[in-house]
Structure formats: structure tokens, C-alpha cells
Protein backbone atom coordinates (compact mmCIF):
# COMPACT_ATOMS: atom_id res chain seq x y z
CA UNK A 1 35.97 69.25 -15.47
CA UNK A 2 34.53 65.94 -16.44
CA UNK A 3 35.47 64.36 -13.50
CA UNK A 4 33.44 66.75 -11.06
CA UNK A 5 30.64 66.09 -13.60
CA UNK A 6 30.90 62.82 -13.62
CA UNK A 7 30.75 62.94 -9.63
CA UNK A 8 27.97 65.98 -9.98
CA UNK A 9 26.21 63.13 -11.95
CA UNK A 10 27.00 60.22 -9.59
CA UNK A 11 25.77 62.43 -6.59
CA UNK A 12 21.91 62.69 -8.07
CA UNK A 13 21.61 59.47 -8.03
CA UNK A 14 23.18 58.28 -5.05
CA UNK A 15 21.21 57.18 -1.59
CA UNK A 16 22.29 58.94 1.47
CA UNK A 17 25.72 58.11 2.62
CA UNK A 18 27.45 58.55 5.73
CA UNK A 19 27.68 61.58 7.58
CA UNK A 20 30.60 64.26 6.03
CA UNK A 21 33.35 63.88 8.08
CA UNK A 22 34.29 67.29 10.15
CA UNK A 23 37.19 65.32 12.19
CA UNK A 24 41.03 67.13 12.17
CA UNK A 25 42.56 64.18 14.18
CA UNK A 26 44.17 61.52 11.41
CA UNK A 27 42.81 57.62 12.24
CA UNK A 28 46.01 55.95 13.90
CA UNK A 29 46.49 53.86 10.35
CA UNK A 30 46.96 57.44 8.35
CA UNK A 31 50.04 57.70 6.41
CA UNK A 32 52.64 60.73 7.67
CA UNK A 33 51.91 63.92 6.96
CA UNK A 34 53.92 65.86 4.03
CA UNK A 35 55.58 69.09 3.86
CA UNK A 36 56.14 72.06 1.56
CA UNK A 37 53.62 70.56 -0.81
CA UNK A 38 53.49 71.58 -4.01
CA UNK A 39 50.17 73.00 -5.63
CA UNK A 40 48.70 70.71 -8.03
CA UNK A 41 50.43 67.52 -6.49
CA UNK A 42 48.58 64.32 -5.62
CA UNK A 43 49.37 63.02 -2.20
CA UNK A 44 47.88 59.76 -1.55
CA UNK A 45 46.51 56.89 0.85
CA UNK A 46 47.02 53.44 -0.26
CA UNK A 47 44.05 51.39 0.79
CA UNK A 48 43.17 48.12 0.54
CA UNK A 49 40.40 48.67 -2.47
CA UNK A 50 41.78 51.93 -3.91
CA UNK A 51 43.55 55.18 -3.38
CA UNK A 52 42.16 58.37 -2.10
CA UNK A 53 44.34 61.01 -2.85
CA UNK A 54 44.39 64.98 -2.12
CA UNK A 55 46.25 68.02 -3.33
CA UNK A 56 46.23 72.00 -3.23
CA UNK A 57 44.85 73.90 -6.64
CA UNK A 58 44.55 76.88 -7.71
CA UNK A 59 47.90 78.66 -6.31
CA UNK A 60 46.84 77.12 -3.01
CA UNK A 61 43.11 78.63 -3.05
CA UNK A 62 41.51 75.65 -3.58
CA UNK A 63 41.35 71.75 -2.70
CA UNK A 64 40.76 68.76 -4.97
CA UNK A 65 40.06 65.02 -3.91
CA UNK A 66 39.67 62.03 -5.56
CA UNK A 67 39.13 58.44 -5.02
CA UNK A 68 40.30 55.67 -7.61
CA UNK A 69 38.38 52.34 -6.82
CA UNK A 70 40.44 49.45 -7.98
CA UNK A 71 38.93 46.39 -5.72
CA UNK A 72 35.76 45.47 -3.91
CA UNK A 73 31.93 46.37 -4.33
CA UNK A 74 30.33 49.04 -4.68
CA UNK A 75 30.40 52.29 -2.21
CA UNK A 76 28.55 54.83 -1.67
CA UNK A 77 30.01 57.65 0.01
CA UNK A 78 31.22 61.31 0.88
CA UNK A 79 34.06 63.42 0.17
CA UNK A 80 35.12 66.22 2.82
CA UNK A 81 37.97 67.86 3.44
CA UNK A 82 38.25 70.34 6.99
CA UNK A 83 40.64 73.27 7.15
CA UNK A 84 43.31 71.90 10.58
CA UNK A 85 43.95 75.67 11.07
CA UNK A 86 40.01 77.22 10.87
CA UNK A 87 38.49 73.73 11.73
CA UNK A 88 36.27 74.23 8.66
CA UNK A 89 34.66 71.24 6.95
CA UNK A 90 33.84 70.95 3.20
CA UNK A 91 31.81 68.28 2.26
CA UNK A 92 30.40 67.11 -1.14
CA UNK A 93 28.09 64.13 -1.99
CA UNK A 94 26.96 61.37 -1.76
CA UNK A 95 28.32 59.48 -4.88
CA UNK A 96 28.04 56.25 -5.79
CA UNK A 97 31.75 54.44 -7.29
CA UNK A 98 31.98 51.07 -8.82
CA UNK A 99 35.43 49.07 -9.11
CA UNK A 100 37.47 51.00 -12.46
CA UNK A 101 35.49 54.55 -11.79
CA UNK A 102 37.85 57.10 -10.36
CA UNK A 103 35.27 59.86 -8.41
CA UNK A 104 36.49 63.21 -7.53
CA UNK A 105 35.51 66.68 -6.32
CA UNK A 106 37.16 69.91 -6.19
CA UNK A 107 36.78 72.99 -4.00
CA UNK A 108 37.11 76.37 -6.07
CA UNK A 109 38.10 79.69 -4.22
CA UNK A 110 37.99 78.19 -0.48
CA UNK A 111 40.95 79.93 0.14
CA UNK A 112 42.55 77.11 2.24
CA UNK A 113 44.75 77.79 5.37
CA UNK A 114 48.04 75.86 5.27
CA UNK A 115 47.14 72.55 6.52
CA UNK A 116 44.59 70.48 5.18
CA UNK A 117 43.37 66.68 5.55
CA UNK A 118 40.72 65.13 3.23
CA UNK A 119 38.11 62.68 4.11
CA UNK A 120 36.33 59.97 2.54
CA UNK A 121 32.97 58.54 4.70
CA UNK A 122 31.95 55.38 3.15
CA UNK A 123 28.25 54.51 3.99
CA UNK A 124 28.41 51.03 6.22
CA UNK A 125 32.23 51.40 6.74
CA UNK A 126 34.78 53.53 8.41
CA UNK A 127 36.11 57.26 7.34
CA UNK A 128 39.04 56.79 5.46
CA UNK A 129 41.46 60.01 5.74
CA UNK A 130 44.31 61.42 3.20
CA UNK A 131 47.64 62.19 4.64
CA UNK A 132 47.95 65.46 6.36
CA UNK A 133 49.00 68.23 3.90
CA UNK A 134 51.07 70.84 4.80
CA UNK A 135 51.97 74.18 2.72
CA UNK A 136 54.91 74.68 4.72
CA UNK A 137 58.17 72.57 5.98
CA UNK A 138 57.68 71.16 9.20
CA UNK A 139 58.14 72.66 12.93
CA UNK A 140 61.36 72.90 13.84
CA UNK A 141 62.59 69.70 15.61
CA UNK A 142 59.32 67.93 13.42
């Protein structure tokens, strides 16, 4: 809880950022995607500044993301996440994160299908993506 009000905080205060991202195609650099996730597990991107990591909550009815800024200046940006089955976005900021801050937002009741992907649009830069999480194993032959 004091996370998300620490980002509820960060967001008031924060100039616009990028657009939310609504994409459900992973950026060619995106780690591979993970099966048969467990709920309440992190599953992260290693970037070059920090790590932006996503994971079912909630008995799989919600989604929580978080970045963890470790390097570089500061960002302003937005979290999203977009349902690969519905094609649904969530979005949630903008929020400002200095290097040692760890920002994070969490969806409540969204009732997530099984395949999710969360976003981070960093105003100036490029949308940064989580890896591809999957409730289930993979296709067979995947």
C-alpha cells in the first residue's frame, strides 16, 4: 500500500509523460515470455538503468508493476499494462522516479485474461516492455 501511495503521490506532481502504451507486440529486445506463472511472482526486464518488473495478484484478478531505478537521471513516465487476449490497456500516471526510488502501481479487480505484458513509456525515450506473462504452459510444440 505505500508503494501505490507513494506513486499516487509522485503522479500529482508529475508533468505530462508519454502517451500510455496500448501496444500487445513485445519490442524485438524483450526478454522471452514465461509460462504457468505463479500469482504473486515478479517477472522482470533487466535494463540498462533499472528493472521493470510485472506479476499476477490477487488469485490472478489483478496486475501489479513496478519499476526500480538504480542508474541514470531522472524520468518521468507511465505505467500500462494491455490484456494480449481482450487487447485492453490499463494505464496509470505520470510519475516522476529518481535513481534509489522504486515506483509501482497495481490494478485491483481487472480480472485479467491469461496473458498479460506490462509497459513502461518514459517521456523523451522509448516504451520499455516486461516479459510476456502467461497463466498457462505454453502451446504445444512452443
Amino acid at each position: 500500500l505505500g508503494l501505490v501511495l507513494s506513486l499516487m503521490a509522485g503522479m500529482a506532481g508529475a508533468a505530462a509523460a508519454a502517451p500510455c502504451d496500448t501496444s500487445s507486440s513485445p519490442p524485438p529486445d524483450n526478454p522471452p515470455d514465461q509460462y504457468n506463472v505463479p500469482d504473486s511472482v515478479w517477472y522482470c526486464h533487466y535494463l540498462p538503468n533499472g528493472h521493470l518488473c510485472l506479476r499476477f495478484i490477487n488469485n490472478y484478478d489483478g496486475v501489479d508493476i513496478h519499476y526500480d531505478k538504480t542508474a541514470g537521471s531522472t524520468i518521468t513516465a507511465i505505467f500500462s499494462y494491455v490484456d494480449m487476449i481482450s487487447g485492453t490497456p490499463h494505464c496509470a500516471g505520470p510519475f516522476k522516479e529518481d535513481v534509489g526510488q522504486t515506483k509501482s502501481f497495481a490494478w485491483s479487480n481487472v480480472h485479467p485474461n491469461s496473458i498479460i505484458m506490462g509497459w513502461m513509456n518514459v517521456d523523451g525515450q522509448r516504451a520499455f516492455a516486461t516479459p510476456v506473462l502467461h497463466r498457462f504452459g505454453p502451446p504445444p510444440g512452443g
